[in-house]
PDB file of N, CA and C in Angstrom:
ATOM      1  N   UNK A   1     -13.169   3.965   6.913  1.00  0.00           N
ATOM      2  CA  UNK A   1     -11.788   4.074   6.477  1.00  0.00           C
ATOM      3  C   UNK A   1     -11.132   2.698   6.595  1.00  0.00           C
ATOM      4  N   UNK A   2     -10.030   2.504   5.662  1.00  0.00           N
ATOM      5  CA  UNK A   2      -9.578   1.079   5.757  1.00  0.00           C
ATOM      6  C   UNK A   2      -7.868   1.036   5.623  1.00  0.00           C
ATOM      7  N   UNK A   3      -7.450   1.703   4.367  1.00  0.00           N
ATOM      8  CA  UNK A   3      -6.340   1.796   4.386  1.00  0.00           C
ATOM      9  C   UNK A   3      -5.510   3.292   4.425  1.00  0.00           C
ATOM     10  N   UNK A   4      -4.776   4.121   4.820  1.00  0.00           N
ATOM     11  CA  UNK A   4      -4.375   5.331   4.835  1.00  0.00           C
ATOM     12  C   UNK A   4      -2.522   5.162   4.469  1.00  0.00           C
ATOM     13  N   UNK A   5      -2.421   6.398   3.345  1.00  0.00           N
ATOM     14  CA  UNK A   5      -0.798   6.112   3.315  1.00  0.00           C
ATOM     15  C   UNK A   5      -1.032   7.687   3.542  1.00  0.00           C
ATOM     16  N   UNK A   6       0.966   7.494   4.399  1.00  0.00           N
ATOM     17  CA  UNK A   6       1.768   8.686   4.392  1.00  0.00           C
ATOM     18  C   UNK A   6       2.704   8.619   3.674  1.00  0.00           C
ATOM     19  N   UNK A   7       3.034   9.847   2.636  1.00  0.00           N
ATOM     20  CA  UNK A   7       4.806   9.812   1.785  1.00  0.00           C
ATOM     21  C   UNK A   7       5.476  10.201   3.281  1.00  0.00           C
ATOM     22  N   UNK A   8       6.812  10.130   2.822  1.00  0.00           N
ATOM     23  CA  UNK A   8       7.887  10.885   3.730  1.00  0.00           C
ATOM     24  C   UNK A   8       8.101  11.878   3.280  1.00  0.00           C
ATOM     25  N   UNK A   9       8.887  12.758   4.008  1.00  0.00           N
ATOM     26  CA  UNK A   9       8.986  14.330   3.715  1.00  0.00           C
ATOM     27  C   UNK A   9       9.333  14.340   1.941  1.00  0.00           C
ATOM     28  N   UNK A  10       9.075  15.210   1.427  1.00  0.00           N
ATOM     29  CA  UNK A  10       9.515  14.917   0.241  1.00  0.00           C
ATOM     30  C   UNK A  10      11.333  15.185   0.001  1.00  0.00           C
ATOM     31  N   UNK A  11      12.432  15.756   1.253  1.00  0.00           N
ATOM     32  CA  UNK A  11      13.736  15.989   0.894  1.00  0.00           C
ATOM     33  C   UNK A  11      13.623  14.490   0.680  1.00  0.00           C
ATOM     34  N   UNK A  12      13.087  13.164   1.309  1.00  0.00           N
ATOM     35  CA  UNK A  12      13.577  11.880   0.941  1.00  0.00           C
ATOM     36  C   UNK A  12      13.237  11.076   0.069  1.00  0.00           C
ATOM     37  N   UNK A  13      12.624  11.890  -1.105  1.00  0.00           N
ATOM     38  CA  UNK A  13      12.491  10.866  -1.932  1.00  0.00           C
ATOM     39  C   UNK A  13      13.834  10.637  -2.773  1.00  0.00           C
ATOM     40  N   UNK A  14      13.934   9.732  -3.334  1.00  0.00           N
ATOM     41  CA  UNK A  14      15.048   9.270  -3.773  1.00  0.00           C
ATOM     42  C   UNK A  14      14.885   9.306  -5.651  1.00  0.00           C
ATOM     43  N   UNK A  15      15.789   9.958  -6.406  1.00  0.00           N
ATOM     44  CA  UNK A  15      15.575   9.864  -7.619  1.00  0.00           C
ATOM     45  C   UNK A  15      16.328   8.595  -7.914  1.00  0.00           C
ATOM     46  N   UNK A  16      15.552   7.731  -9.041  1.00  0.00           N
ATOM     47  CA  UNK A  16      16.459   6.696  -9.292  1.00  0.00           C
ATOM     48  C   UNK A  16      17.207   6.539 -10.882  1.00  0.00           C
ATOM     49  N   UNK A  17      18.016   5.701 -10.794  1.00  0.00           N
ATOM     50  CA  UNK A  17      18.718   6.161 -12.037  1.00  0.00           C
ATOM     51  C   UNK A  17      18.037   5.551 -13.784  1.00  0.00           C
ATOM     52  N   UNK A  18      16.744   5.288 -12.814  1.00  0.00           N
ATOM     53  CA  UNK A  18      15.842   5.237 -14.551  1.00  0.00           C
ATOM     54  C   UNK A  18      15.265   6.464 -14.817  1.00  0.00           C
ATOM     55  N   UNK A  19      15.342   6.803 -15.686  1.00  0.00           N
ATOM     56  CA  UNK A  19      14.953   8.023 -16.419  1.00  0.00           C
ATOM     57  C   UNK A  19      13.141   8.108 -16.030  1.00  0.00           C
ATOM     58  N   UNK A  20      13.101   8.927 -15.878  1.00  0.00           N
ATOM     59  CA  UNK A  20      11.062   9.199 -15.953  1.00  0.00           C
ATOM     60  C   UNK A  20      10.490   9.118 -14.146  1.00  0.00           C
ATOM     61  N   UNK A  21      11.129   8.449 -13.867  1.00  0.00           N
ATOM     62  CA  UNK A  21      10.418   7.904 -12.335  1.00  0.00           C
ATOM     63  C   UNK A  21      10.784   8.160 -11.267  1.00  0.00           C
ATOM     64  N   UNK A  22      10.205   8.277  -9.928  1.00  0.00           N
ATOM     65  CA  UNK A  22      11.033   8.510  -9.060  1.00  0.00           C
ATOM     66  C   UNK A  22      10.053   7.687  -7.935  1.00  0.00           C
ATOM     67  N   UNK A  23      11.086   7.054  -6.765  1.00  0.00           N
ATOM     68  CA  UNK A  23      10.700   6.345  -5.895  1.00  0.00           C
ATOM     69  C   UNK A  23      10.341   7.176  -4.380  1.00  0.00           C
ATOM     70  N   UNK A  24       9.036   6.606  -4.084  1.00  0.00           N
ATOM     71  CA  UNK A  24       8.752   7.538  -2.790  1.00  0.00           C
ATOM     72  C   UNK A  24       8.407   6.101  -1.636  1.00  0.00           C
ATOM     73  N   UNK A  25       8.627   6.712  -0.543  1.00  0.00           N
ATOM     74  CA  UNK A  25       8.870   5.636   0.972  1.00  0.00           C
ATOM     75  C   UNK A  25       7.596   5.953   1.335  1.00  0.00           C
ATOM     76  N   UNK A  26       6.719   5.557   2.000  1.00  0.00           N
ATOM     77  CA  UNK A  26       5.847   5.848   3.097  1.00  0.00           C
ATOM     78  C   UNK A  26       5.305   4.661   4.206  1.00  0.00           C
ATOM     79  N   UNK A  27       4.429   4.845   4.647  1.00  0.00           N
ATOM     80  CA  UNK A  27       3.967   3.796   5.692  1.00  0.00           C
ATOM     81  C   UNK A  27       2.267   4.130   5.480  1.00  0.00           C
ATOM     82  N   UNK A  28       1.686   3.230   5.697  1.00  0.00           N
ATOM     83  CA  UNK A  28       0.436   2.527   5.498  1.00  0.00           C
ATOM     84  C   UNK A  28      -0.286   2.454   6.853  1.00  0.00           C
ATOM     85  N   UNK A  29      -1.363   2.995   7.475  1.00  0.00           N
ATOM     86  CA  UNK A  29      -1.891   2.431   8.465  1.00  0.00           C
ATOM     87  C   UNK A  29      -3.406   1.826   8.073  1.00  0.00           C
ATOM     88  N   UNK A  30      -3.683   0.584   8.279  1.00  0.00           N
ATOM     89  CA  UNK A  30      -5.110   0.125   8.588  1.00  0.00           C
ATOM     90  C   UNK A  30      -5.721   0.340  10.180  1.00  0.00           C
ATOM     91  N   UNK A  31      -6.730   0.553   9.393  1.00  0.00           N
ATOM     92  CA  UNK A  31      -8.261   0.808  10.563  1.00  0.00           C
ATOM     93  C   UNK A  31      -9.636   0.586   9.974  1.00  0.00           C
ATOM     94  N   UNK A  32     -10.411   0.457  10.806  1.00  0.00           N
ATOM     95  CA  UNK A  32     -11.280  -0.127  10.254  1.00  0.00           C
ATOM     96  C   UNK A  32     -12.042  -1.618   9.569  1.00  0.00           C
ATOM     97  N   UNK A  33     -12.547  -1.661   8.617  1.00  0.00           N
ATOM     98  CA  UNK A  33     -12.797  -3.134   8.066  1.00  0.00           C
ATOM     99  C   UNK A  33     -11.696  -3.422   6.936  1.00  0.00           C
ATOM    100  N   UNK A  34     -11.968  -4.365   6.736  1.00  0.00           N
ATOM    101  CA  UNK A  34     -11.148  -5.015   5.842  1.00  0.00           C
ATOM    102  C   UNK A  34     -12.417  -5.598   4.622  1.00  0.00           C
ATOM    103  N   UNK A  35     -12.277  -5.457   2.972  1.00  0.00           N
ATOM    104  CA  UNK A  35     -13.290  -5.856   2.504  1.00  0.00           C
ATOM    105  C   UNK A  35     -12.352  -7.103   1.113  1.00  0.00           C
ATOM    106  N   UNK A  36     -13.439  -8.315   1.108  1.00  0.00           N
ATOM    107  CA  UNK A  36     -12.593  -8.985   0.376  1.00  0.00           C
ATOM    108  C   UNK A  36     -12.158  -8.609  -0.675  1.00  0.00           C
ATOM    109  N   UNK A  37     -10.649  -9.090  -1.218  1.00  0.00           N
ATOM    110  CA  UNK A  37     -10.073  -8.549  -2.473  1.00  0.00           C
ATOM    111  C   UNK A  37      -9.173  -7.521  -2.322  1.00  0.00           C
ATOM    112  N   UNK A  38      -9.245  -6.611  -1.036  1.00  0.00           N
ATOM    113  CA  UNK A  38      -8.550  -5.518  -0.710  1.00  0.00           C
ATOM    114  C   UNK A  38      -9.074  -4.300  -0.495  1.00  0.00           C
ATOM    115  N   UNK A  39      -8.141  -3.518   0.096  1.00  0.00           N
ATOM    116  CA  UNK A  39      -8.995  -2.258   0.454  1.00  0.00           C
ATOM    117  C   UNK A  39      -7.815  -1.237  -0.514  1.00  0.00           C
ATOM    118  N   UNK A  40      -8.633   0.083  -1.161  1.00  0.00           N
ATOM    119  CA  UNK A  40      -7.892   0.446  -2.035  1.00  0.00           C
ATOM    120  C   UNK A  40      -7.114   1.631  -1.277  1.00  0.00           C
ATOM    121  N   UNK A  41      -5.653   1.600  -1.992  1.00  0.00           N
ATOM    122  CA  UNK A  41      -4.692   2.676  -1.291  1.00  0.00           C
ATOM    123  C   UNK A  41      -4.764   3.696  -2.345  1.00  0.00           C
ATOM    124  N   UNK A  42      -4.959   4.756  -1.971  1.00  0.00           N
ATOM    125  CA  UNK A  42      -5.630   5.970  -2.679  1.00  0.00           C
ATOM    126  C   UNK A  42      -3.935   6.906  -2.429  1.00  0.00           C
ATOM    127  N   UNK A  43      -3.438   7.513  -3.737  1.00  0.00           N
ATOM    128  CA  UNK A  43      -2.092   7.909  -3.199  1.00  0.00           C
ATOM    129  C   UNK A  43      -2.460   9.564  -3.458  1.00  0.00           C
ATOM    130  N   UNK A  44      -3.362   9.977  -4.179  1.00  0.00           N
ATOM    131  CA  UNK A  44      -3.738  11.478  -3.828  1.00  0.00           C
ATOM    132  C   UNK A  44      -3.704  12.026  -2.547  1.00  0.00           C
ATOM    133  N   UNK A  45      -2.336  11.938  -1.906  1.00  0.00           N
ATOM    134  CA  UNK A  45      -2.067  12.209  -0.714  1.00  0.00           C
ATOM    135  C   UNK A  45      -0.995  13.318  -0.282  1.00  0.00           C
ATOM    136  N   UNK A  46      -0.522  14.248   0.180  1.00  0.00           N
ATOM    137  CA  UNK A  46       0.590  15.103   0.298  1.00  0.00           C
ATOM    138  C   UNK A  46       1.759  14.432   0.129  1.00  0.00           C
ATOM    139  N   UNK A  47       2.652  15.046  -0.547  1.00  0.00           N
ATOM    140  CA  UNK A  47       3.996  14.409  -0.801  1.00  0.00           C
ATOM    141  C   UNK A  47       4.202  13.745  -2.080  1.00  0.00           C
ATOM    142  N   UNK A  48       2.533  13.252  -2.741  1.00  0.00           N
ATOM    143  CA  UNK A  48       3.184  12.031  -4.030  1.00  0.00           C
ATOM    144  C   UNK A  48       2.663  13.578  -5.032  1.00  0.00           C
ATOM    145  N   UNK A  49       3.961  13.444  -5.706  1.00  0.00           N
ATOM    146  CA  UNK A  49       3.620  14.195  -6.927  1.00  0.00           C
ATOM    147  C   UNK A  49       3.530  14.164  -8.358  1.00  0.00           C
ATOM    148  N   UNK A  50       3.467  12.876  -8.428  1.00  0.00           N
ATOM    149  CA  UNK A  50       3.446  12.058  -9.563  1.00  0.00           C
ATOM    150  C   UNK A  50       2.323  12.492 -10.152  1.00  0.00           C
ATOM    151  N   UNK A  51       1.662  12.702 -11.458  1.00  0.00           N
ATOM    152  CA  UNK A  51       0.167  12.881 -11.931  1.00  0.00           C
ATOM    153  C   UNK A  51      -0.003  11.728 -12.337  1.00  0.00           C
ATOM    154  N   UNK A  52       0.845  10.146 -12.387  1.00  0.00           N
ATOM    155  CA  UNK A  52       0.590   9.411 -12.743  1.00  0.00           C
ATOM    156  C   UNK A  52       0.443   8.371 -11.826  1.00  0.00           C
ATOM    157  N   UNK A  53      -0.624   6.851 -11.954  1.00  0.00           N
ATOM    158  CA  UNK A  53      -0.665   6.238 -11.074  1.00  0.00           C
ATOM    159  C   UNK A  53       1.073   4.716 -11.298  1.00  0.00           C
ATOM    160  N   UNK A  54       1.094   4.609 -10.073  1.00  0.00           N
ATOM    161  CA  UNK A  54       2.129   3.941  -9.935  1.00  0.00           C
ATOM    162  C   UNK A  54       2.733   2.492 -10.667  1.00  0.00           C
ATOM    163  N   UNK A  55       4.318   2.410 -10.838  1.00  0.00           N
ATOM    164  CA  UNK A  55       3.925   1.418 -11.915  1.00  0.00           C
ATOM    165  C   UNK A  55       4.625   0.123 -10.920  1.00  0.00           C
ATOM    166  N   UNK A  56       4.960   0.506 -10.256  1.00  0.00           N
ATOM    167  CA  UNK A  56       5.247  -0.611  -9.065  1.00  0.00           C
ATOM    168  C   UNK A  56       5.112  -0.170  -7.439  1.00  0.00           C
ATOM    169  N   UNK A  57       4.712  -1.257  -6.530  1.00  0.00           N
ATOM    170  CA  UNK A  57       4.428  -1.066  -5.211  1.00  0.00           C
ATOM    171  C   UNK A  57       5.182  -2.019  -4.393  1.00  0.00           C
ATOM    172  N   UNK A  58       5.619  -1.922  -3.457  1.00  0.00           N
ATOM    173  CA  UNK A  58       6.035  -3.370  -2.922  1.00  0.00           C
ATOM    174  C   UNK A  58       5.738  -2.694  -1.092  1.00  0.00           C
ATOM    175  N   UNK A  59       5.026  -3.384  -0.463  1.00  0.00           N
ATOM    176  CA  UNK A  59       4.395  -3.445   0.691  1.00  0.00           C
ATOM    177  C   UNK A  59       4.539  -4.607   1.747  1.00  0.00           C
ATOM    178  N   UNK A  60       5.584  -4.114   2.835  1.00  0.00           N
ATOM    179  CA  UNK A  60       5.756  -5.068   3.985  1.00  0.00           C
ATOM    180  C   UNK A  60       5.337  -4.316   5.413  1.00  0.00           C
ATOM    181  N   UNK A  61       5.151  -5.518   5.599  1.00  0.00           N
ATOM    182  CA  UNK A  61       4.809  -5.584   7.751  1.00  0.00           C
ATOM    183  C   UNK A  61       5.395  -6.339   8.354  1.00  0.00           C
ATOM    184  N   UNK A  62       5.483  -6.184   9.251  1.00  0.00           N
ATOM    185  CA  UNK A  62       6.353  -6.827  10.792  1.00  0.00           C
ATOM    186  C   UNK A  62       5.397  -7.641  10.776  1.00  0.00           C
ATOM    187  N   UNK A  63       4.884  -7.960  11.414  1.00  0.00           N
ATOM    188  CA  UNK A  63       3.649  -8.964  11.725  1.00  0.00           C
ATOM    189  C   UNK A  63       3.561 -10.308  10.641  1.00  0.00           C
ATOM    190  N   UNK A  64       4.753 -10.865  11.533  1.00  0.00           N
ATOM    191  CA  UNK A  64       4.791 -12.575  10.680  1.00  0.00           C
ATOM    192  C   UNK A  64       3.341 -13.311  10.732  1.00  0.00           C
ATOM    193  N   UNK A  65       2.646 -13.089  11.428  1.00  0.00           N
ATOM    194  CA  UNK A  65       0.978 -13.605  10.878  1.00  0.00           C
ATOM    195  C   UNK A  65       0.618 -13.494   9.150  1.00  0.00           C
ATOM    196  N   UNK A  66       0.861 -11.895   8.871  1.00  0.00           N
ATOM    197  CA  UNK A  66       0.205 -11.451   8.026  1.00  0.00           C
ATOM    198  C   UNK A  66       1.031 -10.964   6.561  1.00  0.00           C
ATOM    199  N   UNK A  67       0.540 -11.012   5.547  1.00  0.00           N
ATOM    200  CA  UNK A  67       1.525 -10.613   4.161  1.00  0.00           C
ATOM    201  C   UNK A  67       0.690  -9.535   3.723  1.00  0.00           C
ATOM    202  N   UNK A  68       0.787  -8.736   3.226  1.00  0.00           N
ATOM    203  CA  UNK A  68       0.165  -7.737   2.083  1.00  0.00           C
ATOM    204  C   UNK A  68       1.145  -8.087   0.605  1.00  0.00           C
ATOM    205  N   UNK A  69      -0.291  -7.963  -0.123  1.00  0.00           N
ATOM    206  CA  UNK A  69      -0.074  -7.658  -1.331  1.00  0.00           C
ATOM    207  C   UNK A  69      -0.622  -6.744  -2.498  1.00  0.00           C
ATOM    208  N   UNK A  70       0.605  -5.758  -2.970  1.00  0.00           N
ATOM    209  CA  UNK A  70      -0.141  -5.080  -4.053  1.00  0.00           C
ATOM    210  C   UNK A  70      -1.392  -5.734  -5.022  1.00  0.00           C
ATOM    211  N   UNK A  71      -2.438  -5.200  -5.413  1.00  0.00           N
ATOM    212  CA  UNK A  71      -2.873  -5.680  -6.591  1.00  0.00           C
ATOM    213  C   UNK A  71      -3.458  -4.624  -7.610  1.00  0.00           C
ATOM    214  N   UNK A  72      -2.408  -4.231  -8.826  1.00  0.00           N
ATOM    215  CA  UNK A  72      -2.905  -2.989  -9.438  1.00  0.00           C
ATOM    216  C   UNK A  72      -4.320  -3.360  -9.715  1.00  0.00           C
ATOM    217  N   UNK A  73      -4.884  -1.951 -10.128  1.00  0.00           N
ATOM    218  CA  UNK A  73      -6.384  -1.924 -10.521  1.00  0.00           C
ATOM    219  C   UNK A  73      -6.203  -1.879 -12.294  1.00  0.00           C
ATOM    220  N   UNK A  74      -7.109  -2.566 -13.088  1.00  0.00           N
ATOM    221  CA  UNK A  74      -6.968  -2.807 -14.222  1.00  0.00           C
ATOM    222  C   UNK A  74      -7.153  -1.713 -15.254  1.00  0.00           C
ATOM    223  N   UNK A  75      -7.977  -0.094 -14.642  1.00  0.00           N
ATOM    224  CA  UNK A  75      -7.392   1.192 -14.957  1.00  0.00           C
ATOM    225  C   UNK A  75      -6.883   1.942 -13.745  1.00  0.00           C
ATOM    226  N   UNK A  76      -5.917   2.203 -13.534  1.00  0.00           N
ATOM    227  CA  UNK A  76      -5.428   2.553 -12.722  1.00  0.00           C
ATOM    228  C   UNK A  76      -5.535   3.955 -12.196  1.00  0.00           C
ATOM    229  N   UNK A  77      -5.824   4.617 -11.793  1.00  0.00           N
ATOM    230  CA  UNK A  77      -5.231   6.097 -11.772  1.00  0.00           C
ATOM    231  C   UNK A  77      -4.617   7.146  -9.953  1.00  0.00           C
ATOM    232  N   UNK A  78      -4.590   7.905 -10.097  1.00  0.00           N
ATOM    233  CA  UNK A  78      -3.566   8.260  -8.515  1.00  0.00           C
ATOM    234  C   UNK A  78      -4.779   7.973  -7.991  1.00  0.00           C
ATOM    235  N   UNK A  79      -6.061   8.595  -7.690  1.00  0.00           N
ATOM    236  CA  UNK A  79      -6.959   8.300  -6.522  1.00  0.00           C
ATOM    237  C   UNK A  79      -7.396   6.568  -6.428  1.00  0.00           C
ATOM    238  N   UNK A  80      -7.074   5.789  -7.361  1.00  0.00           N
ATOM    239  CA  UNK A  80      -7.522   4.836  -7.150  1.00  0.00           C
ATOM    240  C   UNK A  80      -6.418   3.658  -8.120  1.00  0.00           C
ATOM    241  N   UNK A  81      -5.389   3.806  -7.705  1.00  0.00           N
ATOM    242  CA  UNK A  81      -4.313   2.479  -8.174  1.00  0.00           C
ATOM    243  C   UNK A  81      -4.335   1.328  -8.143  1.00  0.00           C
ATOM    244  N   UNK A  82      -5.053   0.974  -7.345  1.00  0.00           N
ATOM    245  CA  UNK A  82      -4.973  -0.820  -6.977  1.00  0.00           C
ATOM    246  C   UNK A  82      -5.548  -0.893  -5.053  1.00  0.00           C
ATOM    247  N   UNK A  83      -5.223  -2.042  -4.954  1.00  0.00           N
ATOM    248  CA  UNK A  83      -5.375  -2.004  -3.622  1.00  0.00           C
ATOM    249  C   UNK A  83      -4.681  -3.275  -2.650  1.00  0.00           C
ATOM    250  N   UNK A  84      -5.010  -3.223  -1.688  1.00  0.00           N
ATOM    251  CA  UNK A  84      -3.866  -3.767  -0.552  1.00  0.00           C
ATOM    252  C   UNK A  84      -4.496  -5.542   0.034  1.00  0.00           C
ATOM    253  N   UNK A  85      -4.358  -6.595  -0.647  1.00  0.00           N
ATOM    254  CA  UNK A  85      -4.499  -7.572  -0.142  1.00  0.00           C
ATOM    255  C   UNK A  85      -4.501  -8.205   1.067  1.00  0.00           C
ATOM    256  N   UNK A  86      -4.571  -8.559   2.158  1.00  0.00           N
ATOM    257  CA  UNK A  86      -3.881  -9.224   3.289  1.00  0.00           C
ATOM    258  C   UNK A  86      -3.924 -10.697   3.403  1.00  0.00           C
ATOM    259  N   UNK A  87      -3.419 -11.077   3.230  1.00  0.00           N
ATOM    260  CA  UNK A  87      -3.449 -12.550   3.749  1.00  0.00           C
ATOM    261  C   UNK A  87      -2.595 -12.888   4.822  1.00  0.00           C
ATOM    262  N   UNK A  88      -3.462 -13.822   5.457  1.00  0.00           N
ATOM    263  CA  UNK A  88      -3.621 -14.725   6.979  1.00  0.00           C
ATOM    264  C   UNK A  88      -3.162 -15.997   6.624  1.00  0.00           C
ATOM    265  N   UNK A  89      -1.891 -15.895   7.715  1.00  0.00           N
ATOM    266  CA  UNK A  89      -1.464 -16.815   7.975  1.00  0.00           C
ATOM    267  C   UNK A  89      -1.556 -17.923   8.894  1.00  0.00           C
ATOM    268  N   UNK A  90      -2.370 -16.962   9.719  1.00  0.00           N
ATOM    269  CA  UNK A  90      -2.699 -17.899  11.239  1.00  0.00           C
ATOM    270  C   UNK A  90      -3.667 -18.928  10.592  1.00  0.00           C
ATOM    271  N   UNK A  91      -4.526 -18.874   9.815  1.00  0.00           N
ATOM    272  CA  UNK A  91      -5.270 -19.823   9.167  1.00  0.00           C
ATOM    273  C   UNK A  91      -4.741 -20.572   8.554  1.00  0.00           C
ATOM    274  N   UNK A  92      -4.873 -21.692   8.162  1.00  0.00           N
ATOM    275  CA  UNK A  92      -4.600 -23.476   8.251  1.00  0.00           C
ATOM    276  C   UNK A  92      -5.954 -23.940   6.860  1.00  0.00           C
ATOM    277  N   UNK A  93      -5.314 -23.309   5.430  1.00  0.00           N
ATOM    278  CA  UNK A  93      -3.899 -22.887   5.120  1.00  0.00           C
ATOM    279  C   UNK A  93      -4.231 -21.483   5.013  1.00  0.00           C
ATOM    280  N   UNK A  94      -3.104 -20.493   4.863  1.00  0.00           N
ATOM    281  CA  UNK A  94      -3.037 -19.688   4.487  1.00  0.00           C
ATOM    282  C   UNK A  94      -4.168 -18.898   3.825  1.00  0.00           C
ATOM    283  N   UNK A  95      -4.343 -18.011   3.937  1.00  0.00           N
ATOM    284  CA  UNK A  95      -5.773 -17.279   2.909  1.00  0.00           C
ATOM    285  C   UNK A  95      -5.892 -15.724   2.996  1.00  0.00           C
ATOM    286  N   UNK A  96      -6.939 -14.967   2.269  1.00  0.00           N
ATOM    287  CA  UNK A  96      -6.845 -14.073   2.572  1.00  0.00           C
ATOM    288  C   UNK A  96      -7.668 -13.683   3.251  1.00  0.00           C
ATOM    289  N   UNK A  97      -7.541 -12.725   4.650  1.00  0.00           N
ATOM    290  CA  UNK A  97      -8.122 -11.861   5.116  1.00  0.00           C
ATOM    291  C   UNK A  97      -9.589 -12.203   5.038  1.00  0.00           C
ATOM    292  N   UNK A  98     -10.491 -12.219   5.754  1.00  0.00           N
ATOM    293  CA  UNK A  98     -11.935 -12.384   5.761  1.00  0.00           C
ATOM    294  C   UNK A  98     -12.329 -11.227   6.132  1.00  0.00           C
ATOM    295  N   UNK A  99     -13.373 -10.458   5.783  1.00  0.00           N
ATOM    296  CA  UNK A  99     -14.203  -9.490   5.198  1.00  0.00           C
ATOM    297  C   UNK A  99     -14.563  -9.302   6.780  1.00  0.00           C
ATOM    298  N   UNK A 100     -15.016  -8.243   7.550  1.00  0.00           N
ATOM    299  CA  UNK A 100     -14.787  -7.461   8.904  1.00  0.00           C
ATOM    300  C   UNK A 100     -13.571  -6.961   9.915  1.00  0.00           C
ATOM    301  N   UNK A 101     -13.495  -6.799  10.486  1.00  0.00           N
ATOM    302  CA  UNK A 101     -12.413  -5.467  11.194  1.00  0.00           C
ATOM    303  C   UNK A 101     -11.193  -6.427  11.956  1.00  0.00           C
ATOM    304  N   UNK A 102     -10.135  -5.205  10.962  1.00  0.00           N
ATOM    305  CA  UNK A 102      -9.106  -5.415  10.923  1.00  0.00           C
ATOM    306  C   UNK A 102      -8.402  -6.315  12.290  1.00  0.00           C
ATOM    307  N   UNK A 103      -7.860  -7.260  12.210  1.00  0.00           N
ATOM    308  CA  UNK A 103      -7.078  -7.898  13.857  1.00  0.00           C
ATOM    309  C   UNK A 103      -6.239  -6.962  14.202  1.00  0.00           C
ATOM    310  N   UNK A 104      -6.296  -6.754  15.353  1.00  0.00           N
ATOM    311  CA  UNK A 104      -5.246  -6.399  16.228  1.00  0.00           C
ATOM    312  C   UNK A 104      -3.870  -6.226  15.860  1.00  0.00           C
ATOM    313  N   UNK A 105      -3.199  -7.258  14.792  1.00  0.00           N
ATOM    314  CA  UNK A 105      -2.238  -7.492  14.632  1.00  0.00           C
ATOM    315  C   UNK A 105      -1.663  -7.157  13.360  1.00  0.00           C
ATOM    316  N   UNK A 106      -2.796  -6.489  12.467  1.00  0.00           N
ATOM    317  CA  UNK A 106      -2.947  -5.709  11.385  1.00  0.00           C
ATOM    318  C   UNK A 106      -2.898  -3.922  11.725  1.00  0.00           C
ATOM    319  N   UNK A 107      -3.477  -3.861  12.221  1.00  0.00           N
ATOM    320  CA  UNK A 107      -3.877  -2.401  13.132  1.00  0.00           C
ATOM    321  C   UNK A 107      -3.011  -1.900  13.392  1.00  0.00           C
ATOM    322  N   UNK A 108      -1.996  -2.668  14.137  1.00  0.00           N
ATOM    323  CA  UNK A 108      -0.806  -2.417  15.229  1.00  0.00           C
ATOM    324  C   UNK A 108       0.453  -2.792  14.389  1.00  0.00           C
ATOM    325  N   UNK A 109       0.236  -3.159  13.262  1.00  0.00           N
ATOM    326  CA  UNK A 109       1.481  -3.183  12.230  1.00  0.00           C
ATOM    327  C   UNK A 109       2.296  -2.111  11.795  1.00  0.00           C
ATOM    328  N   UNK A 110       3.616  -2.487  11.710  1.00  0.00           N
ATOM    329  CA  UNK A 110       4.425  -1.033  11.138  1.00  0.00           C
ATOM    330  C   UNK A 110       3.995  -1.192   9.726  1.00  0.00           C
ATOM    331  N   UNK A 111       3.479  -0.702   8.851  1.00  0.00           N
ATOM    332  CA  UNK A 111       3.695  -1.112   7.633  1.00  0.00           C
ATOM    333  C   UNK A 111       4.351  -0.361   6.868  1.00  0.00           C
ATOM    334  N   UNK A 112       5.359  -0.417   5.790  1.00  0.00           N
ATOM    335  CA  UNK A 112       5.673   0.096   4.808  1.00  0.00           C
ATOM    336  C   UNK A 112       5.871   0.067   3.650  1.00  0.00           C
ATOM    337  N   UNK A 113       5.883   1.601   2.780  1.00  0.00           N
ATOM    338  CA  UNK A 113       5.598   1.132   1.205  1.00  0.00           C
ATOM    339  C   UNK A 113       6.341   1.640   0.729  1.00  0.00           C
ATOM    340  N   UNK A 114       6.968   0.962  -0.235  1.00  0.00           N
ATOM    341  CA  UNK A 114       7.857   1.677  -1.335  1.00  0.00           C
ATOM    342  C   UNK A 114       6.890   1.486  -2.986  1.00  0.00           C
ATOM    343  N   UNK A 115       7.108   3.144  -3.601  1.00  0.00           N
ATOM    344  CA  UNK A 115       6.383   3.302  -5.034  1.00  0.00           C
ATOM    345  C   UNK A 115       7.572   4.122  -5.827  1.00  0.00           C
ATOM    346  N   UNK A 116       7.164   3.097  -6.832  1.00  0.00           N
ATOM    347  CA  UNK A 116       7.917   3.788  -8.166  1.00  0.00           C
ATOM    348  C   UNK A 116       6.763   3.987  -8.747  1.00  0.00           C
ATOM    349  N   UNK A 117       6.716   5.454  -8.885  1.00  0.00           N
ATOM    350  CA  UNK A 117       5.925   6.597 -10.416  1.00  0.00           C
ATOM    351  C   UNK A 117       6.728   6.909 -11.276  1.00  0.00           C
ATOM    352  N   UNK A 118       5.925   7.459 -11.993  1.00  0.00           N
ATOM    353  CA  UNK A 118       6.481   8.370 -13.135  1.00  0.00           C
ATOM    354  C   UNK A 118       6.926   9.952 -12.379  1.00  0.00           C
ATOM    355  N   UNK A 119       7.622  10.148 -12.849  1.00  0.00           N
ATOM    356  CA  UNK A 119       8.221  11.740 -12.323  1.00  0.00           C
ATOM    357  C   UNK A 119       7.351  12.830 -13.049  1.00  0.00           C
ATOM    358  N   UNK A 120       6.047  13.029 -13.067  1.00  0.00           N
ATOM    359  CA  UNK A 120       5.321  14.353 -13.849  1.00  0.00           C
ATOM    360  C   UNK A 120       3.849  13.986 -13.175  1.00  0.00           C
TER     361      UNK A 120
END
């Protein structure tokens, strides 16, 4: 296992005032390895009810070491949308994430995600 999301209850998702879509909150935990390029966030999960895969992600952590970044998948779909970048900062320069288990400081991250889907 590498990356795991939770939605929030679904009373909180928030409809937004674009027509078609609706935005859902959750949080992200890593465990496990980390593989280069990213590990994929799979949103076939309770709470997302979208049948469609997402058309934006935006993903933060506490952990000033470390950045995540979305990277859609070039067909996208809910079990398999894209996946979760990390890059390391503690490294001199900057880079991403090297391929074995997750730091400490990844692990122990709050992380959270905000997704805009399609509403169907």
């Amino acid at each position: 296992m590498a990356v795991t999301l939770t939605i929030s209850n679904a009373n909180e998702f928030n409809q937004t005032n674009q027509p078609g879509v609706i935005t859902y909150y959750g949080t992200v935990v890593a465990s496990g390895t980390y593989a280069a390029g990213g590990n994929t966030l799979a949103m076939n999960v309770a709470n997302f009810r979208s049948s469609k895969a997402p058309v934006w992600v935006n993903i933060t952590g506490k952990a000033a070491a470390y950045r995540y970044i979305w990277v859609p998948a070039t067909t996208p779909t809910v079990a398999s949308p894209g996946t979760i970048k990390v890059i390391d900062y503690t490294a001199a320069p900057a880079a991403e994430l090297a391929d074995g288990a997750y730091p400490a400081a990844v692990t122990d991250d709050v992380i959270t995600v905000q997704i805009i889907a399609p509403n169907r």
